[in-house]
N, C-alpha and C. Protein backbone atom coordinates (compact mmCIF):
# COMPACT_ATOMS: atom_id res chain seq x y z
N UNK A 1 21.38 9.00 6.70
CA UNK A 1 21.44 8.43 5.36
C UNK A 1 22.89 8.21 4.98
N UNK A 2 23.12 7.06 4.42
CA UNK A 2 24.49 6.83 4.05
C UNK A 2 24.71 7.10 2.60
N UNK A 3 25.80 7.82 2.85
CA UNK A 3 26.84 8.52 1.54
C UNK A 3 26.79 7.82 0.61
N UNK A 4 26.25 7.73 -0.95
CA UNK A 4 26.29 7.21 -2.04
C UNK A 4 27.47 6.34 -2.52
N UNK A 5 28.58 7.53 -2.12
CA UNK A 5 29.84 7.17 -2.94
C UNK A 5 30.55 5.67 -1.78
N UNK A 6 29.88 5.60 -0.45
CA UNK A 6 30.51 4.42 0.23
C UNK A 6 29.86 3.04 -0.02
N UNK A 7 28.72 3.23 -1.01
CA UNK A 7 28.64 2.14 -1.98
C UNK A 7 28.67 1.92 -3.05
N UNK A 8 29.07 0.85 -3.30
CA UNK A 8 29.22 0.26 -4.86
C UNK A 8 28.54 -0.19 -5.35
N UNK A 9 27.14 -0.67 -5.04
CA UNK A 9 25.90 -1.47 -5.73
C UNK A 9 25.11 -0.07 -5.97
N UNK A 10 25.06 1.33 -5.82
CA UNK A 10 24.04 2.03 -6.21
C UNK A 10 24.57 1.93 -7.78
N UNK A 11 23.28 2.07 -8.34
CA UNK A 11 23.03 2.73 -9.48
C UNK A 11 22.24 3.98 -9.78
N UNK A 12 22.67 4.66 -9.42
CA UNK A 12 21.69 6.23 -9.62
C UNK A 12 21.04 5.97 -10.35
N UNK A 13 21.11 6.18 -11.58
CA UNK A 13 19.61 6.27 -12.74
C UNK A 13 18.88 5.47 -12.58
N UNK A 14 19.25 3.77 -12.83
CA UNK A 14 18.23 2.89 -11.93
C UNK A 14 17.49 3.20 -11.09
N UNK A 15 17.88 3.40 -9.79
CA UNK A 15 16.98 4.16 -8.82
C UNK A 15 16.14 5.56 -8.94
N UNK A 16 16.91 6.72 -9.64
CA UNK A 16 16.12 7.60 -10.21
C UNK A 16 14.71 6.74 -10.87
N UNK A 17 14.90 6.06 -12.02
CA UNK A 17 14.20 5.20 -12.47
C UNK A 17 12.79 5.00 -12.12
N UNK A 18 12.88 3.99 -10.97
CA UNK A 18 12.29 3.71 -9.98
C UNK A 18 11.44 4.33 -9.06
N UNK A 19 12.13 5.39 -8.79
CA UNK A 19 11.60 6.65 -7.93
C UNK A 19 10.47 7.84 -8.72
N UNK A 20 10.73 7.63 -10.09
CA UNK A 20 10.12 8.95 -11.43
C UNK A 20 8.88 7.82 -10.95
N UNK A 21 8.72 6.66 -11.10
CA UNK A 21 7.35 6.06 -11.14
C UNK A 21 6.54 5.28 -10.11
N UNK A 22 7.19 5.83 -8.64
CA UNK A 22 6.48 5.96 -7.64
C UNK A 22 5.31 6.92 -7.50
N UNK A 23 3.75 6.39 -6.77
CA UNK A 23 2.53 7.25 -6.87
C UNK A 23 3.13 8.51 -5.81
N UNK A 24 2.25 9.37 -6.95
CA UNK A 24 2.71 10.74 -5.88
C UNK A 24 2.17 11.24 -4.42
N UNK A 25 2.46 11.64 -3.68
CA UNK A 25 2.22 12.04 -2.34
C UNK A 25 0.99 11.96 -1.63
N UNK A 26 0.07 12.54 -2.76
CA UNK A 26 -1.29 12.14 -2.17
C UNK A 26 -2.05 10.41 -2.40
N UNK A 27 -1.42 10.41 -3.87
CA UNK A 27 -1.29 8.76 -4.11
C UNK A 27 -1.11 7.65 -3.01
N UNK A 28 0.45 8.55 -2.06
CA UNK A 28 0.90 7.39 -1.13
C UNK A 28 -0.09 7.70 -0.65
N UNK A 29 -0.60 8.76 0.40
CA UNK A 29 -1.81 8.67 1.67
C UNK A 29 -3.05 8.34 1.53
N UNK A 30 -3.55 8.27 0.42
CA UNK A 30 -4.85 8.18 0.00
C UNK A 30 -4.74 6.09 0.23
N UNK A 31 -3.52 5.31 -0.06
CA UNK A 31 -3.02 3.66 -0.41
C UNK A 31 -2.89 3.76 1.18
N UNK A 32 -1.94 4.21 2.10
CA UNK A 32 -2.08 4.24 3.13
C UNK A 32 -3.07 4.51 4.35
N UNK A 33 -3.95 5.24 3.64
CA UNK A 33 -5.27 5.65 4.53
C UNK A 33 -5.79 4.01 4.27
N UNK A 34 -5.92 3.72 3.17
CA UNK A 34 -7.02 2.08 2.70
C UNK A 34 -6.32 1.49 3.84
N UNK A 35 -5.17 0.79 3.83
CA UNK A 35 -4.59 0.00 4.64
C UNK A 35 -4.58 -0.02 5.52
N UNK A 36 -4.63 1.27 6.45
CA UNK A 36 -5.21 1.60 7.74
C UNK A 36 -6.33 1.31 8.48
N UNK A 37 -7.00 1.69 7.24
CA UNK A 37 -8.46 1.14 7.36
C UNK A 37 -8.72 -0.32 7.44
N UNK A 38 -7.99 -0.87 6.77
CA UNK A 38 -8.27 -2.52 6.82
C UNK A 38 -7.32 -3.46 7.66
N UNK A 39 -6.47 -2.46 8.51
CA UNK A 39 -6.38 -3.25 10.07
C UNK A 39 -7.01 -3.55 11.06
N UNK A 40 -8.65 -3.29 11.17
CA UNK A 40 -9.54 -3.16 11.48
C UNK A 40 -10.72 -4.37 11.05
N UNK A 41 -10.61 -5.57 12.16
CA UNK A 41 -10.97 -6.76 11.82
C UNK A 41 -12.32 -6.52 11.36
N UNK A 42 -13.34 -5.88 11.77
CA UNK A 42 -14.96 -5.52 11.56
C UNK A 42 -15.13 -4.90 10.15
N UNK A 43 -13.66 -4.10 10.16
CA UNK A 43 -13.86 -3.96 8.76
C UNK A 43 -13.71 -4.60 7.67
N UNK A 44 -12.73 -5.21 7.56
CA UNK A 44 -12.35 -6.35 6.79
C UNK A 44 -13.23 -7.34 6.76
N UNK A 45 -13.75 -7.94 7.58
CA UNK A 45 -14.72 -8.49 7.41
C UNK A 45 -16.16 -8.43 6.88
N UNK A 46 -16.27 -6.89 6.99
CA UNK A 46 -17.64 -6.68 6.28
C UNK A 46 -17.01 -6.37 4.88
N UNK A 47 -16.00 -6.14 4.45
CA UNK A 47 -15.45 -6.43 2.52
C UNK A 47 -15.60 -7.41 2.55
N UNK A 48 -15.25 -9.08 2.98
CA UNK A 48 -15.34 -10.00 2.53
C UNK A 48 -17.00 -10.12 2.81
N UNK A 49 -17.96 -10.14 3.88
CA UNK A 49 -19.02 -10.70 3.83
C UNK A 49 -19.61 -10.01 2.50
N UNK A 50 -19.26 -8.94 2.06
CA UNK A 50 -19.46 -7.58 0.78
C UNK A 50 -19.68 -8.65 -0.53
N UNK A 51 -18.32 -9.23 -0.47
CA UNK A 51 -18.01 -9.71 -1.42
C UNK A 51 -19.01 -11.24 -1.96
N UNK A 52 -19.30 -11.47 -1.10
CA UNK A 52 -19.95 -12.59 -1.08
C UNK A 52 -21.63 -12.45 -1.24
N UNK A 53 -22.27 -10.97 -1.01
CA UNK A 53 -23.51 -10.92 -0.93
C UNK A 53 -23.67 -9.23 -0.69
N UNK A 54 -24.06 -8.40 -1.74
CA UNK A 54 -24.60 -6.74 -1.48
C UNK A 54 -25.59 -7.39 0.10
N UNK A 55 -25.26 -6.46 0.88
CA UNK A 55 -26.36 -6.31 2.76
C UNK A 55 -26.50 -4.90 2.75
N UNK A 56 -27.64 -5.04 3.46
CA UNK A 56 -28.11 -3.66 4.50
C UNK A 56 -27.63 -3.92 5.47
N UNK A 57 -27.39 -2.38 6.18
CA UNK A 57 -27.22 -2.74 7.79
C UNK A 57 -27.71 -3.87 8.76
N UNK A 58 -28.82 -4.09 8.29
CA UNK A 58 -29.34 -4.72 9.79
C UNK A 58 -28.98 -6.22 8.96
N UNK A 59 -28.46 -6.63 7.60
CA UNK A 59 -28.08 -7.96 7.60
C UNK A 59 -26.86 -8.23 7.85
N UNK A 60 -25.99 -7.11 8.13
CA UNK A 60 -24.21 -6.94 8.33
C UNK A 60 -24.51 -6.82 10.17
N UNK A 61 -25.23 -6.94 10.46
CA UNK A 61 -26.03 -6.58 11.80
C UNK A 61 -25.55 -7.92 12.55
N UNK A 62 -26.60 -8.77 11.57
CA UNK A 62 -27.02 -9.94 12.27
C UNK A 62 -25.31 -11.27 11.75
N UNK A 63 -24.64 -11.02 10.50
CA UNK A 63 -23.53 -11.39 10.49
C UNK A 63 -22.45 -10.92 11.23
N UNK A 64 -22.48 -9.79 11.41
CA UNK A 64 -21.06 -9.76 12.59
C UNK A 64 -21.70 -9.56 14.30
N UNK A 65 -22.85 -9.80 14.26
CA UNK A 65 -22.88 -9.33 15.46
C UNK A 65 -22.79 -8.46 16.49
N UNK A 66 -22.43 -6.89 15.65
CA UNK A 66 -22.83 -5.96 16.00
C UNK A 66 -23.59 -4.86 16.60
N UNK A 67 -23.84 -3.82 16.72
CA UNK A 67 -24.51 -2.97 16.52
C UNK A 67 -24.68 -1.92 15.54
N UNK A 68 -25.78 -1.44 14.97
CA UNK A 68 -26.06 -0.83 13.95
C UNK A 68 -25.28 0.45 13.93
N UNK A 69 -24.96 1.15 14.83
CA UNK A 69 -23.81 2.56 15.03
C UNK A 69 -22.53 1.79 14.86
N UNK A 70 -21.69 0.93 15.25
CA UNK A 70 -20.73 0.62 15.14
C UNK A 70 -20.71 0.10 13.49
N UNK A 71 -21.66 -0.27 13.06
CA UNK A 71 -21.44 -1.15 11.91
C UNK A 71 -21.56 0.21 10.53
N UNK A 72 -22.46 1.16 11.08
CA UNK A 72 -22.78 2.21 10.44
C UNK A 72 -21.30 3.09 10.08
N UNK A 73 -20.95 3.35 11.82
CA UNK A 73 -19.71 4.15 11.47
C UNK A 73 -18.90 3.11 10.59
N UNK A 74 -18.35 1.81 10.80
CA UNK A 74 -17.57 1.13 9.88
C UNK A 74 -17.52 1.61 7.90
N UNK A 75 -18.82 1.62 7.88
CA UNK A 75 -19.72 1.31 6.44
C UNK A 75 -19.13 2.99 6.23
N UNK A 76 -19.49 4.28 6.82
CA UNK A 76 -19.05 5.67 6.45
C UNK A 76 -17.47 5.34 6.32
N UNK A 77 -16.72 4.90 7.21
CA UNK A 77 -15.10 4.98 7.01
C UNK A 77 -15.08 4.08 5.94
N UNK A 78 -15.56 3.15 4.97
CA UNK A 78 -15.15 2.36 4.14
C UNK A 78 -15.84 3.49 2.47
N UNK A 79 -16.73 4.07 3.03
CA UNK A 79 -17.65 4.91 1.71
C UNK A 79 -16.32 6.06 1.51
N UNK A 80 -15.55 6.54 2.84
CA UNK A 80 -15.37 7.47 2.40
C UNK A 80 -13.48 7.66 1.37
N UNK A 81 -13.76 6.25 1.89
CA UNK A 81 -12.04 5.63 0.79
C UNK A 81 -12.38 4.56 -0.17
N UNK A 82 -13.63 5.02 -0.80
CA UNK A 82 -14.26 4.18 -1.50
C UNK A 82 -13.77 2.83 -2.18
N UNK A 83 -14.13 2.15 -0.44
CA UNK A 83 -14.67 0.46 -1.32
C UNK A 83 -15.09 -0.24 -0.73
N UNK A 84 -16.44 0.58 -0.59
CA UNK A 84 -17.94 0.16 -0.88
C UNK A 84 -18.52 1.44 -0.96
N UNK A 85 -19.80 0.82 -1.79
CA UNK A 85 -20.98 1.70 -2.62
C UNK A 85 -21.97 1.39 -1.94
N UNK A 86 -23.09 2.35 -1.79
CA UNK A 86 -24.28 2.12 -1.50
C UNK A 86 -25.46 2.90 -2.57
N UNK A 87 -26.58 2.26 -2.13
CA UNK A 87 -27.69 2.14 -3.07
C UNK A 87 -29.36 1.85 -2.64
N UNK A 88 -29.89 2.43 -2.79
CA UNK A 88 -31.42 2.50 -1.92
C UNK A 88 -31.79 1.51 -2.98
N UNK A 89 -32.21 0.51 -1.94
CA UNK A 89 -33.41 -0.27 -2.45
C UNK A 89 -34.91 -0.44 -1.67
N UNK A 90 -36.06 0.71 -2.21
CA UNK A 90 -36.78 0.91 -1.25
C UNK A 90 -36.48 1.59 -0.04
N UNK A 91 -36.71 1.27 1.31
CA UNK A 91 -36.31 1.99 2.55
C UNK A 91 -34.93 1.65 2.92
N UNK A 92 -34.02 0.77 2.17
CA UNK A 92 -32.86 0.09 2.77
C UNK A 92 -31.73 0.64 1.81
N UNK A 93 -30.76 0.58 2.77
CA UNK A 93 -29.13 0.91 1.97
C UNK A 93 -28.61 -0.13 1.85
N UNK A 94 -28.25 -0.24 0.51
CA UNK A 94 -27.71 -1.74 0.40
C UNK A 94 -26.44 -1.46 -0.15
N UNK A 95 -25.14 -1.94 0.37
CA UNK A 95 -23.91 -1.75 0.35
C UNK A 95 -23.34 -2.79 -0.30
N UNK A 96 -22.12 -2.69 -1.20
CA UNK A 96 -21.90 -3.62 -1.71
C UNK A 96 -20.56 -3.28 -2.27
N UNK A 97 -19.23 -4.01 -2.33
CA UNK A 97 -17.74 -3.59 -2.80
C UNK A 97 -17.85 -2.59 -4.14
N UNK A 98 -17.12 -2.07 -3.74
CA UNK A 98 -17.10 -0.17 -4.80
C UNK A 98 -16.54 -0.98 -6.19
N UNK A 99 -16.20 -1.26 -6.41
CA UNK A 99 -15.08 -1.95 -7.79
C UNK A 99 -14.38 -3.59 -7.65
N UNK A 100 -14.31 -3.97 -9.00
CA UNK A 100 -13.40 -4.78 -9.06
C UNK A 100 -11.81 -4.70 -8.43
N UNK A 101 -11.88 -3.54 -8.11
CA UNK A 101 -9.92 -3.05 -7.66
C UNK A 101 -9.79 -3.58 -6.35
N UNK A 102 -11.30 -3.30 -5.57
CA UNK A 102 -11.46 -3.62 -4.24
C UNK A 102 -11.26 -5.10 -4.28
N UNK A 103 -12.27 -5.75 -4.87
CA UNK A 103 -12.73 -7.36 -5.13
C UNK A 103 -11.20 -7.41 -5.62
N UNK A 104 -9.98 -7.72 -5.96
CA UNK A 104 -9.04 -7.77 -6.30
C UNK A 104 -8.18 -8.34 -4.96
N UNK A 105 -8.18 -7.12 -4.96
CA UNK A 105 -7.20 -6.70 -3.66
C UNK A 105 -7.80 -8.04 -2.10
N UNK A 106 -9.12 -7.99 -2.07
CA UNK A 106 -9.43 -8.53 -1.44
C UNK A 106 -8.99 -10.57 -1.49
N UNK A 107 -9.21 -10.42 -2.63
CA UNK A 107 -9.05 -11.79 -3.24
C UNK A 107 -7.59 -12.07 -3.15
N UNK A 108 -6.79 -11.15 -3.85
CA UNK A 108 -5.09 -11.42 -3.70
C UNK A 108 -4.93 -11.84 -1.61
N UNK A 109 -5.39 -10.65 -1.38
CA UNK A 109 -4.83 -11.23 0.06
C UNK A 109 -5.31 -12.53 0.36
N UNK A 110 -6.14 -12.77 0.44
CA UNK A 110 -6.90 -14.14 1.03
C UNK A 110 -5.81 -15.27 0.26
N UNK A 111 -5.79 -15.05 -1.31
CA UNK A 111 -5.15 -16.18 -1.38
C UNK A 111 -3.61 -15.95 -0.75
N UNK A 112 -2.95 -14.68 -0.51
CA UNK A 112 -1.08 -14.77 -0.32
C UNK A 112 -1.66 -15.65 1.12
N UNK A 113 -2.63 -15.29 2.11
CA UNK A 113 -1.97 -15.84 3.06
C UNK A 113 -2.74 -17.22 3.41
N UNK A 114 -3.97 -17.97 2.36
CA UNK A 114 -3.91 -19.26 2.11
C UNK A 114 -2.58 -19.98 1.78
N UNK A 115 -2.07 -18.85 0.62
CA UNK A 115 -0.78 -19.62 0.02
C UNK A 115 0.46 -19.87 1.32
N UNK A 116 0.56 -18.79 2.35
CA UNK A 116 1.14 -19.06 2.93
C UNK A 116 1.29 -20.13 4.24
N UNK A 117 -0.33 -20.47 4.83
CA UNK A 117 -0.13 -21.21 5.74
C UNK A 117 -0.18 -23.00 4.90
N UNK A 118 -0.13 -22.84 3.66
CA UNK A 118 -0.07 -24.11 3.39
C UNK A 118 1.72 -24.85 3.42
């Protein structure tokens, strides 16, 4: 780490500033666990197909082309950093994006990197 005083653009308090209203520790890992999670093309993809239509397994089945254990484990790693919900309808679990924060997030990306290949 380089010595404060061998620059001239710090502003301590500014940066103090800055730093008082960074999320706290578990904050970061809990934002970092999501993101982790959504390097994971099968996953990401079943938020957007999410987004577009609440599915049961066997209709996230027949859209990605899967298998029901792979798609299953997906669906537990997304329940358990909640974003997506599930919900019995009758004999079926029907899954569907946990919040608007999710639907957000999902939406911002799609458009930064529409915005970007244009």
């Amino acid at each position: 780490m380089q010595d404060d005083a061998s620059c001239e653009r710090v502003d301590k308090d500014a940066i103090d500033a800055i730093v008082s209203h960074l999320p706290d520790e578990d904050a970061i890992l809990r934002i970092s666990n999501i993101f982790h999670a959504l390097r994971s093309k099968p996953r990401l993809t079943t938020l957007y197909l999410l987004l577009e239509k609440d599915m049961c397994v066997c209709e996230l089945e027949h859209a990605l082309g899967m298998t029901q254990s792979a798609i299953s484990h997906n669906l537990r790693t997304l329940r358990q950093l909640d974003l997506v919900r599930v919900r019995k309808d009758g004999r079926f679990a029907v899954y569907s994006v946990a919040d608007e924060h999710v639907r957000a997030l999902l939406e911002l990306s799609r458009s930064h990197v529409v915005g970007c290949v244009q």
